[in-house]
C-alpha atoms as a PDB file:
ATOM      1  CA  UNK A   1       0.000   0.000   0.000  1.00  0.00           C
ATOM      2  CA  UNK A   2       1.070   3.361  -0.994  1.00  0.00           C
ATOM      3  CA  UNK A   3       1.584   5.775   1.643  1.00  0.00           C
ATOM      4  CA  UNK A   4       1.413   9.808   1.635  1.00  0.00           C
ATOM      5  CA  UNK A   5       4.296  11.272   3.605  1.00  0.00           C
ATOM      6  CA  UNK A   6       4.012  15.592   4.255  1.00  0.00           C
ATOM      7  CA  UNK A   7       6.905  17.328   3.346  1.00  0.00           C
ATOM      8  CA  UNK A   8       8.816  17.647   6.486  1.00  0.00           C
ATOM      9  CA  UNK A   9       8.326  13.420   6.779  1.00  0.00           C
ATOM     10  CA  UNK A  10       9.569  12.973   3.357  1.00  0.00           C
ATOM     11  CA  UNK A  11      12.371  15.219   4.198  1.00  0.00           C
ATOM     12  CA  UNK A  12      13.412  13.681   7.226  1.00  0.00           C
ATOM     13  CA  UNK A  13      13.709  10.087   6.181  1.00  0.00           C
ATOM     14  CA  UNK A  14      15.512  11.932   2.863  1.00  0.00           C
ATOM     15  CA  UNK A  15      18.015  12.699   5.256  1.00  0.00           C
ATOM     16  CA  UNK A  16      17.759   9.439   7.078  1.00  0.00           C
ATOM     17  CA  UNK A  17      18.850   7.572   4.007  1.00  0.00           C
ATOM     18  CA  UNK A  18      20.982   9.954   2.790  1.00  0.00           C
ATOM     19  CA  UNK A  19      22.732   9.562   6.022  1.00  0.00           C
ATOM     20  CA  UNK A  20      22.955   5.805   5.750  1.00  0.00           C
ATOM     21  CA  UNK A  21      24.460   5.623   2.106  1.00  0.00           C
ATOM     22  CA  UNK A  22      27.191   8.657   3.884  1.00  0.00           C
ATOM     23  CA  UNK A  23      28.445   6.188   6.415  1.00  0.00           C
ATOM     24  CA  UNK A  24      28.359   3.236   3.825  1.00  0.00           C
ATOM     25  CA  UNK A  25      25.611   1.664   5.755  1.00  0.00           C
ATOM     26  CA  UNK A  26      24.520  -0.167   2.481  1.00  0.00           C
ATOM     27  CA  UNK A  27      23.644  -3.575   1.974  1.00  0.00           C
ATOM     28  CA  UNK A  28      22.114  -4.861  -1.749  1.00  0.00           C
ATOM     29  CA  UNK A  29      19.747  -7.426  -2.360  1.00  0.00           C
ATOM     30  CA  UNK A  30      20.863 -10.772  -4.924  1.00  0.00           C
ATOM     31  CA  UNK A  31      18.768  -8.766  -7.660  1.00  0.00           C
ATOM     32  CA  UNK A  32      20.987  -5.612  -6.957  1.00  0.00           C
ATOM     33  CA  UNK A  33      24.347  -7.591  -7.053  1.00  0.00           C
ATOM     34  CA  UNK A  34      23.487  -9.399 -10.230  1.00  0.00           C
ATOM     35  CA  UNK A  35      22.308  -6.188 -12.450  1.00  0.00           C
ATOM     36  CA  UNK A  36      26.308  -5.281 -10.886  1.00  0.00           C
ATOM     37  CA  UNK A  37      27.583  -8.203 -12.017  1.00  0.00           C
ATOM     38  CA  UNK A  38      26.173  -7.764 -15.763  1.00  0.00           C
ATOM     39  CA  UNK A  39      27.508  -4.006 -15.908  1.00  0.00           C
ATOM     40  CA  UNK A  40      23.941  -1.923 -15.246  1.00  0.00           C
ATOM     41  CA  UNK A  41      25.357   0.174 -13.285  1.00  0.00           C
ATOM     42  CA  UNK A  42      27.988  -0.034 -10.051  1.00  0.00           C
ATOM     43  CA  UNK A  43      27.815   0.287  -6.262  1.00  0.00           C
ATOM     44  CA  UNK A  44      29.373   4.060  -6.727  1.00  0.00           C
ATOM     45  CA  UNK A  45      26.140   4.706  -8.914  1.00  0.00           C
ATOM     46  CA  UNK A  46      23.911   3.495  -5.939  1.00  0.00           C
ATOM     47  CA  UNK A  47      25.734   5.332  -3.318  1.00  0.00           C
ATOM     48  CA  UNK A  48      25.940   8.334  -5.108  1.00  0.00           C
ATOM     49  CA  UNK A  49      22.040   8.341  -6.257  1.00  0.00           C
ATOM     50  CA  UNK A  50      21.619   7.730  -2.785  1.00  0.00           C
ATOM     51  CA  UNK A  51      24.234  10.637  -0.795  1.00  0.00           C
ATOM     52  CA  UNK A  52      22.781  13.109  -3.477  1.00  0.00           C
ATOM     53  CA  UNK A  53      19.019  11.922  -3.900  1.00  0.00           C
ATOM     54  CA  UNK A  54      16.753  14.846  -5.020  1.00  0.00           C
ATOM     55  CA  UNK A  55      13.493  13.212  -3.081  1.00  0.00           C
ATOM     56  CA  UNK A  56      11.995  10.354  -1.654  1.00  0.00           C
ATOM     57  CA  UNK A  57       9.343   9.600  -4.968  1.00  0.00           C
ATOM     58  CA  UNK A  58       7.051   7.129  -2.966  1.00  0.00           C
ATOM     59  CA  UNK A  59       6.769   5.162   0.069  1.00  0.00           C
ATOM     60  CA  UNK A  60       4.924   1.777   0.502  1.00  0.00           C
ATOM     61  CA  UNK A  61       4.028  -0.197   3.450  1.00  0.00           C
ATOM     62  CA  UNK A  62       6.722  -3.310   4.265  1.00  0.00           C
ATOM     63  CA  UNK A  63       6.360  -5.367   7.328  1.00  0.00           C
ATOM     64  CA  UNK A  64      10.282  -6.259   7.576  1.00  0.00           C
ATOM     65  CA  UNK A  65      11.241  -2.787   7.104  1.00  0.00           C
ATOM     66  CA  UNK A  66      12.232  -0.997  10.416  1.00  0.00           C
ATOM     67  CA  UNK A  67       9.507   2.097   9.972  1.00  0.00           C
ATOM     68  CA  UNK A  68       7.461  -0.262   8.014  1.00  0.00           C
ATOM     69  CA  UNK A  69       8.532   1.908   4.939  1.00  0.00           C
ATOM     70  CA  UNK A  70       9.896   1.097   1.640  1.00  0.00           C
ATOM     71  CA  UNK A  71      11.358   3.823  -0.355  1.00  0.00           C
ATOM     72  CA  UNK A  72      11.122   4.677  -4.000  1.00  0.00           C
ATOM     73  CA  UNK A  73      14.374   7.382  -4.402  1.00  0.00           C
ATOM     74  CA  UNK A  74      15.705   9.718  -6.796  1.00  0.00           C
ATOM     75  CA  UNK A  75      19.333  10.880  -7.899  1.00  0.00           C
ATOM     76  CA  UNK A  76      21.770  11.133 -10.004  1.00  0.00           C
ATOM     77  CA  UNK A  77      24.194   8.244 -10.685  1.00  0.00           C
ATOM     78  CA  UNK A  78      28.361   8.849 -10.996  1.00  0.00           C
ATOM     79  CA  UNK A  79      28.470  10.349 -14.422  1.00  0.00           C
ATOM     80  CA  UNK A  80      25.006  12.557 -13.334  1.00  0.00           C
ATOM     81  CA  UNK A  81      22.140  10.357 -15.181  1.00  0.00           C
ATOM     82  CA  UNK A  82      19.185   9.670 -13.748  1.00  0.00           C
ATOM     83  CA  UNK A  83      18.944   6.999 -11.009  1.00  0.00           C
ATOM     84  CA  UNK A  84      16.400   5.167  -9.333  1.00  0.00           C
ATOM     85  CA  UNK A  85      16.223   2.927  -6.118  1.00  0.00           C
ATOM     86  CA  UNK A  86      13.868   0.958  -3.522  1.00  0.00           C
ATOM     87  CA  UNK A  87      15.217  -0.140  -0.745  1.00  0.00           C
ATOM     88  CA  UNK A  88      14.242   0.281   3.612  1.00  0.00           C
ATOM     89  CA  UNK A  89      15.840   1.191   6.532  1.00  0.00           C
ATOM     90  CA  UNK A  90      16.486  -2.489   8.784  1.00  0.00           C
ATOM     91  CA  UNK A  91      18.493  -3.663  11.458  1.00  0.00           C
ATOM     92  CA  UNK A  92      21.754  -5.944  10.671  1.00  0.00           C
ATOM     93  CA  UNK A  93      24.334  -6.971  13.101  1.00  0.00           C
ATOM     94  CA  UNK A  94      22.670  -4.651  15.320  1.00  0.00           C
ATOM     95  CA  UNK A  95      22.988  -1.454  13.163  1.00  0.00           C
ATOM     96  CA  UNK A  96      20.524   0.650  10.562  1.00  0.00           C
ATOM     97  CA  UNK A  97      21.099  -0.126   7.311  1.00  0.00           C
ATOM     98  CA  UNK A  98      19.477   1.082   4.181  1.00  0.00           C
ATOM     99  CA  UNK A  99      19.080  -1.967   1.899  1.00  0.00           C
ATOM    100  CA  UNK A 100      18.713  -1.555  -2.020  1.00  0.00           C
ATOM    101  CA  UNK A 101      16.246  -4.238  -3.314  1.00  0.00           C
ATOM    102  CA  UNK A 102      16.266  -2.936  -6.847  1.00  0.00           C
ATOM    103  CA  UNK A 103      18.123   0.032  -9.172  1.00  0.00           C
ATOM    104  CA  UNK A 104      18.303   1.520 -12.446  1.00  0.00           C
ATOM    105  CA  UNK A 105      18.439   4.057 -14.598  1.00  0.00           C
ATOM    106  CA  UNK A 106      15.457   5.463 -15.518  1.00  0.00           C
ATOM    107  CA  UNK A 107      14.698   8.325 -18.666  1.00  0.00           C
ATOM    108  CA  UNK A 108      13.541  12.060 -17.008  1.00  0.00           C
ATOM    109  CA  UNK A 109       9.816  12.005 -17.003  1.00  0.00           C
ATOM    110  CA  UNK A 110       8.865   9.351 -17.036  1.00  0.00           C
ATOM    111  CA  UNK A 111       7.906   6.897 -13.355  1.00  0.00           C
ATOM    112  CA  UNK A 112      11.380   5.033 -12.552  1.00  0.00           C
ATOM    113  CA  UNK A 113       9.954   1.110 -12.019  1.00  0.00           C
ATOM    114  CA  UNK A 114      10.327  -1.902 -10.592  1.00  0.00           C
END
């Protein structure tokens, strides 16, 4: 389920994730690592969408998520294209993370998908 967050939510957990990616707390699903593996894109282009993301485009309910919150998010990638990524804040080892469960590129205006 889709859920609306105001502007100062969608700005805090903006800066949440942005945080996150900052201190390398990053951890990619197998889906993430393979589209790696065949050349896509690289972890730099994930970090960087993710240190420099513009907004937070959606958020959808996820019970293993720690705020119950996946993230649809905006950014450029290394060479400045436009990026995409989902991923949620959870717990491993005892520390937030933000994981990436899926990336790509995605063509200005037009909805960045799954």
């Amino acid at each position: 389920m889709i859920v609306t967050l105001s502007g100062p939510e969608k700005e805090d957990r903006l800066q949440v994730i942005r945080a996150l990616a900052s201190d390398f707390r990053i951890a990619y699903t197998g889906h993430v690592i393979e589209r790696v593996a065949d050349g896509d894109f690289t972890y730099d282009d994930v970090r960087t969408c993710l240190t420099n993301a513009r907004r937070v485009v959606k958020a959808e309910t996820d019970g293993q998520a720690l705020d119950g919150l996946r993230y649809v998010v905006r950014g450029p990638d290394t060479g400045g294209c436009a990026f995409y990524t989902c991923g949620k804040i959870v717990l491993l080892g005892g520390q937030r993370i933000y994981q990436v469960i899926s990336a790509k590129h995605y063509i200005e205006g037009r909805e960045g998908g799954d």
